[in-house]
N, C-alpha and C. Protein backbone atom coordinates (compact mmCIF):
# COMPACT_ATOMS: atom_id res chain seq x y z
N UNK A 1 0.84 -1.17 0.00
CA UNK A 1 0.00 0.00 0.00
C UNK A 1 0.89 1.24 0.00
N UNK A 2 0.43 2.24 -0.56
CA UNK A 2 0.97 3.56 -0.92
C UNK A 2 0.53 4.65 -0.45
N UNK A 3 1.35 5.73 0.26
CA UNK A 3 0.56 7.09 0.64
C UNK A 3 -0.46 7.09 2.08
N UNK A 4 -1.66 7.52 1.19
CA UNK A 4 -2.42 7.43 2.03
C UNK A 4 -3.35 6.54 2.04
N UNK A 5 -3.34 5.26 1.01
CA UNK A 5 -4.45 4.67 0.64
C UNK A 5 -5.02 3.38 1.47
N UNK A 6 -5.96 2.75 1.82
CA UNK A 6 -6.52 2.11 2.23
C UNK A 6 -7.22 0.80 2.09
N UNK A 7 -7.21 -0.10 2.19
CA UNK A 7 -7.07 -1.49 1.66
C UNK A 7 -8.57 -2.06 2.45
N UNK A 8 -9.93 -2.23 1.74
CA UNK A 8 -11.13 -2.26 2.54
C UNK A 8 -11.56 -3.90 2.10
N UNK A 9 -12.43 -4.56 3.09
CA UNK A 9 -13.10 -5.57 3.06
C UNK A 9 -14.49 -5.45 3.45
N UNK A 10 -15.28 -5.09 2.38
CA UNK A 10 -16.89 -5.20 2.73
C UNK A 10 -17.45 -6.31 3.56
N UNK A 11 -17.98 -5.58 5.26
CA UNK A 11 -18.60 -6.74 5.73
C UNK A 11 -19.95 -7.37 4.87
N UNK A 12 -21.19 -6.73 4.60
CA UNK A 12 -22.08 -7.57 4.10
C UNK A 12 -22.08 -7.84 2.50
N UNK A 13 -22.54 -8.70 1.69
CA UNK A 13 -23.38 -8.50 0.30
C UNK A 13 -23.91 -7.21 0.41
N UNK A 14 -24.20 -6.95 -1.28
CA UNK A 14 -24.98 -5.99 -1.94
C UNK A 14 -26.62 -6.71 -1.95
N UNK A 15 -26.66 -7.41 -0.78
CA UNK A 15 -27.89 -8.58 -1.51
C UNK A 15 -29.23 -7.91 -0.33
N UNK A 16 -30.23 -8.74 -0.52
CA UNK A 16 -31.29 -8.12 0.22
C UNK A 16 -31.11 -8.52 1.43
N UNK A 17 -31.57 -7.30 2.44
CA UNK A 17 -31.09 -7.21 4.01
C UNK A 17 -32.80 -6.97 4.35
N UNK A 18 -32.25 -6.90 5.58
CA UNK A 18 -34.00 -6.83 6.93
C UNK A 18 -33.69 -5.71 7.48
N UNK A 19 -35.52 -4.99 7.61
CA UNK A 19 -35.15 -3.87 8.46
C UNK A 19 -35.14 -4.02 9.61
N UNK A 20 -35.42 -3.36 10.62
CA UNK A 20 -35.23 -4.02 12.26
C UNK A 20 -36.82 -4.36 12.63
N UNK A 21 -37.53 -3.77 11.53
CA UNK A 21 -39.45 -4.72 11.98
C UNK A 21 -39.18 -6.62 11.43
N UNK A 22 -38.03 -6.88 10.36
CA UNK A 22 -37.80 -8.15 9.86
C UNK A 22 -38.44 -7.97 8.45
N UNK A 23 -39.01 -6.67 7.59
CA UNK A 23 -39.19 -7.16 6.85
C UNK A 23 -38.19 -6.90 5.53
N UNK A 24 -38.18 -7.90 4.85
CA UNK A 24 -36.95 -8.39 3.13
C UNK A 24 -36.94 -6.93 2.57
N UNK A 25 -35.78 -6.66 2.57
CA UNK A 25 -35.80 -5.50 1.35
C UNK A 25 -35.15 -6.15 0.31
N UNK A 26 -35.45 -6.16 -0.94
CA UNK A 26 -34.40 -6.64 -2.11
C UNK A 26 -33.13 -6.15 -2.48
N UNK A 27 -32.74 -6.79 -3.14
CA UNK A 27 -31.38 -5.99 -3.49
C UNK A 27 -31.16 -5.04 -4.91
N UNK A 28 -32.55 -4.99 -5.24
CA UNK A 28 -33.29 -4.36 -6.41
C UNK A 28 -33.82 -3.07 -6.07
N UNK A 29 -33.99 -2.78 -5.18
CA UNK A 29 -34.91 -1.86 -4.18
C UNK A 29 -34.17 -0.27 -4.63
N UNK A 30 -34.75 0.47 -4.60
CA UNK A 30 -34.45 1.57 -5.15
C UNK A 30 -34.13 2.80 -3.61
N UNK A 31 -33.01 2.73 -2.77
CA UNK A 31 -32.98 3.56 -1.71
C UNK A 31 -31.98 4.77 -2.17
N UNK A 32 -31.78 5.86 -1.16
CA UNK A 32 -31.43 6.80 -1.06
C UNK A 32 -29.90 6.88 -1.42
N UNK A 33 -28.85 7.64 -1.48
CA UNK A 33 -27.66 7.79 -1.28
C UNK A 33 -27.60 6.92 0.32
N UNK A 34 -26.25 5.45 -0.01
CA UNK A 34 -26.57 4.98 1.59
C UNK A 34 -24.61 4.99 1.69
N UNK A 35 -24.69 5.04 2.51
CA UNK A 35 -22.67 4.59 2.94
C UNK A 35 -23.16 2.98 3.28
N UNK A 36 -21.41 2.90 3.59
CA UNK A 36 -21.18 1.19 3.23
C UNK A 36 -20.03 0.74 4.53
N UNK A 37 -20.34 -0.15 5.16
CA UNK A 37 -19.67 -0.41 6.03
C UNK A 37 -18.33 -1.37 5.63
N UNK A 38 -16.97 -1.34 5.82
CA UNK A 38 -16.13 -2.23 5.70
C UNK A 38 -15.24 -2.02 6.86
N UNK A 39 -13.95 -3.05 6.63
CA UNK A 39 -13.00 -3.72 7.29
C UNK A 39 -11.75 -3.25 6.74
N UNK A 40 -10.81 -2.87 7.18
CA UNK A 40 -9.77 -2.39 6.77
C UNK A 40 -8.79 -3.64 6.92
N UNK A 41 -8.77 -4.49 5.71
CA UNK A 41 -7.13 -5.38 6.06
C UNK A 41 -5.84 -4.49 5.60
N UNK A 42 -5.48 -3.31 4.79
CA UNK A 42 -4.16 -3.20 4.29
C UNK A 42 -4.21 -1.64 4.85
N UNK A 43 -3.58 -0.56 5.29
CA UNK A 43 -2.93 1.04 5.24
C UNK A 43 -1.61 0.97 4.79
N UNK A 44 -1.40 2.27 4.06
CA UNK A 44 -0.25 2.92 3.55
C UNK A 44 0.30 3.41 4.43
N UNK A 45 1.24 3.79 4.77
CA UNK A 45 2.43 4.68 5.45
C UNK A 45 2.30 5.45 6.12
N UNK A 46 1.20 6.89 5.61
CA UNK A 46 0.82 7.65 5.62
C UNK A 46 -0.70 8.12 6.33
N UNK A 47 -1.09 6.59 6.53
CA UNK A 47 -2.37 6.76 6.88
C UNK A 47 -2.38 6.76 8.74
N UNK A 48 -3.32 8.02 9.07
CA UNK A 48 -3.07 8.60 10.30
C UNK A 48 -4.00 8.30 11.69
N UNK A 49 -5.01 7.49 10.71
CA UNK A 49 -6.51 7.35 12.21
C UNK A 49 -6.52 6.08 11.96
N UNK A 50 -6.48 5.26 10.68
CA UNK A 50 -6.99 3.69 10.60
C UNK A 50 -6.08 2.85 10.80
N UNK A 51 -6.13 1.79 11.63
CA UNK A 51 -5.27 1.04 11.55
C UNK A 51 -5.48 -0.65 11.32
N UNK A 52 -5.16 -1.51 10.62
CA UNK A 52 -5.70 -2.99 10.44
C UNK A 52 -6.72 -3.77 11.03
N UNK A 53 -7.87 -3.61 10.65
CA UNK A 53 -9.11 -4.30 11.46
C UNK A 53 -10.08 -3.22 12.11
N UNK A 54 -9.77 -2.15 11.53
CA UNK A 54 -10.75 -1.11 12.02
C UNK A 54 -11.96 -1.03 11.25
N UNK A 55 -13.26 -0.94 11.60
CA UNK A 55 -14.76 -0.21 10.36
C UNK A 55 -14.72 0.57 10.10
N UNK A 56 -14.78 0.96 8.77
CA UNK A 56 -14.47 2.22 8.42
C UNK A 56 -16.20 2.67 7.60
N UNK A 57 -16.25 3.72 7.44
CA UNK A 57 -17.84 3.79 6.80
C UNK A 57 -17.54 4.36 5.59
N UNK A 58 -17.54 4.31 4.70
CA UNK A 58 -17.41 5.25 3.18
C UNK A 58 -18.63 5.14 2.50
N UNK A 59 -18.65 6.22 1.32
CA UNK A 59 -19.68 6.45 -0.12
C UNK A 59 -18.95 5.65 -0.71
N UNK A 60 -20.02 4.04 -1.23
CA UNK A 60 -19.57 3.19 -2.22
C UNK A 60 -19.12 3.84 -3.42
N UNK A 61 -19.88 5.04 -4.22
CA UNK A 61 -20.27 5.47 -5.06
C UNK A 61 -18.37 6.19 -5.45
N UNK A 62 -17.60 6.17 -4.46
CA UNK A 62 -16.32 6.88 -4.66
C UNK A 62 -15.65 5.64 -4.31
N UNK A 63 -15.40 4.38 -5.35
CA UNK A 63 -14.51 3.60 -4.80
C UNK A 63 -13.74 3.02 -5.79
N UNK A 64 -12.58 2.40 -5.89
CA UNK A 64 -11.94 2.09 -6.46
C UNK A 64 -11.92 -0.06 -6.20
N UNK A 65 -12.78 -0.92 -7.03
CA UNK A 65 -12.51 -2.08 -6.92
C UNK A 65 -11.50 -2.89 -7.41
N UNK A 66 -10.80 -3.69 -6.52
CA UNK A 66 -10.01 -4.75 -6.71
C UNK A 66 -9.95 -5.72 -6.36
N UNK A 67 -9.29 -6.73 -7.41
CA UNK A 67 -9.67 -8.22 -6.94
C UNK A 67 -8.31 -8.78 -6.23
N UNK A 68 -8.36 -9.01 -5.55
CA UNK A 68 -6.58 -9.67 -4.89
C UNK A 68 -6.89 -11.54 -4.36
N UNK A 69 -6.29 -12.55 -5.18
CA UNK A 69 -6.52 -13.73 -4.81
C UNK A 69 -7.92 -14.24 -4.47
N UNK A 70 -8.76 -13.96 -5.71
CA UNK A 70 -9.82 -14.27 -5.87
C UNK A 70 -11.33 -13.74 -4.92
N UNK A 71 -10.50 -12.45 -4.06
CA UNK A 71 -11.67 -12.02 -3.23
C UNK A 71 -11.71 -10.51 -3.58
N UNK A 72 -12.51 -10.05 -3.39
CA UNK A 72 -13.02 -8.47 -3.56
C UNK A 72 -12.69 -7.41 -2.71
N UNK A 73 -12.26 -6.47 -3.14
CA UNK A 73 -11.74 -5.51 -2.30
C UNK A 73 -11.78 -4.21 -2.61
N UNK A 74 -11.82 -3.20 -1.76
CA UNK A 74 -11.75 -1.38 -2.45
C UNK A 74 -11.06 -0.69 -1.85
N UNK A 75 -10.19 -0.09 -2.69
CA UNK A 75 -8.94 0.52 -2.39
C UNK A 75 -9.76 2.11 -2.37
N UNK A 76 -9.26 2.93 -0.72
CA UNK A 76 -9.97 4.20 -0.73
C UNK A 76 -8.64 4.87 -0.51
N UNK A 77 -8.75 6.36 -0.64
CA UNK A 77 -7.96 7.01 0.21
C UNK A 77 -8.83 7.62 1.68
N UNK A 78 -7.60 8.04 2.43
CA UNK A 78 -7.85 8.40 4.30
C UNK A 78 -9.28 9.24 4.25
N UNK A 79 -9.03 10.16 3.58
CA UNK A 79 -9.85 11.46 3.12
C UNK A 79 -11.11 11.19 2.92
N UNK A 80 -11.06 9.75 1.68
CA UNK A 80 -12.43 9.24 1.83
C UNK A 80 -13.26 8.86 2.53
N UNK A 81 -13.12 8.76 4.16
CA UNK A 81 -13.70 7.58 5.06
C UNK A 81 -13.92 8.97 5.85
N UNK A 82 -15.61 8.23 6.06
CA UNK A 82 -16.43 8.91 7.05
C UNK A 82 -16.71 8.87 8.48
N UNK A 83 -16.01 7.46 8.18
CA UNK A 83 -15.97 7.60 10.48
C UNK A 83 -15.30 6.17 10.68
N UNK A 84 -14.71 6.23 11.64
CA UNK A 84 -14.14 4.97 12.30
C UNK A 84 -14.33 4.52 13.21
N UNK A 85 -14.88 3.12 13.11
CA UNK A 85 -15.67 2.48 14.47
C UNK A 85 -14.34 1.58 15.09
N UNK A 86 -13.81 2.16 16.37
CA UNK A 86 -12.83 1.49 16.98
C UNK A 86 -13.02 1.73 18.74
N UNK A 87 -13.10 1.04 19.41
CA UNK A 87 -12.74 1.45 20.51
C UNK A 87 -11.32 2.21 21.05
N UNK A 88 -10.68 2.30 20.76
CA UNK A 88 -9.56 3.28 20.80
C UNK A 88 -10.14 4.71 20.12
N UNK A 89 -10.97 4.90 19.35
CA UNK A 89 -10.78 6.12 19.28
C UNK A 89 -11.44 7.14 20.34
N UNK A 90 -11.02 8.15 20.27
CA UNK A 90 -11.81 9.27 21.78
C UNK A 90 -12.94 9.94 21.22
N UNK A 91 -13.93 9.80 22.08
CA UNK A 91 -15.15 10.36 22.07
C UNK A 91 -15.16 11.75 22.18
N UNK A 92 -14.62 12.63 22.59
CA UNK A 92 -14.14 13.68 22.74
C UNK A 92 -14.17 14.39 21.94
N UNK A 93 -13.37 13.41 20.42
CA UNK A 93 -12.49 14.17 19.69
C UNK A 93 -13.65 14.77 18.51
N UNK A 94 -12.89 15.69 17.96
CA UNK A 94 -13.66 15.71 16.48
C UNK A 94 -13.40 15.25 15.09
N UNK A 95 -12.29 14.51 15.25
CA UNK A 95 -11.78 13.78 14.33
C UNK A 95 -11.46 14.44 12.65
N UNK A 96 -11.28 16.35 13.11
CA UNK A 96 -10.96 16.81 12.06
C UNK A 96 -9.01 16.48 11.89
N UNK A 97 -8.46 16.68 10.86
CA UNK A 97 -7.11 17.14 10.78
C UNK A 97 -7.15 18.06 9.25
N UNK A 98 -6.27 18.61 8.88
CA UNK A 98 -5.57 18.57 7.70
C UNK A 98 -4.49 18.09 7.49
């Protein structure tokens, strides 16, 4: 990995999910702008909040796919990711930088 970039593993399918009443949404279903939850297996050098095995939340819609040893993957940069679900990080914070 290079820079700042980010090495992601989508936890679920694109496939049809349940809402919390249980009922099927398809995977045809026509919803809103949604973010996408993944797994971070790979960071670059450079990268300053994520670190291996963290959730990261991103816009699918800005992603870069790759296939590495027959499994699926999306390469983001830092910049791209909308929040990080870790227990290490501080509640406190505001999680701006430049």
């Amino acid at each position: 990995m290079l820079h700042d970039r980010v090495l992601v593993r989508q936890d679920g399918g694109e496939g049809e999910r349940r809402s919390s009443a249980g009922i099927v949404i398809p995977a045809t279903a026509s919803v809103g702008r949604r973010l996408s939850w993944a797994t971070a297996v790979g960071i670059g050098p450079n990268v300053r909040s994520i670190i291996v095995g963290d959730r990261v939340l991103f816009d699918p819609d800005d992603r870069s796919e790759v296939e590495l040893h027959g499994r699926e993957y999306v390469l983001l940069r830092e910049r791209d990711v909308h929040a990080v679900a870790a227990s290490r990080v501080e509640s406190d914070g505001t999680g701006l930088y430049l």
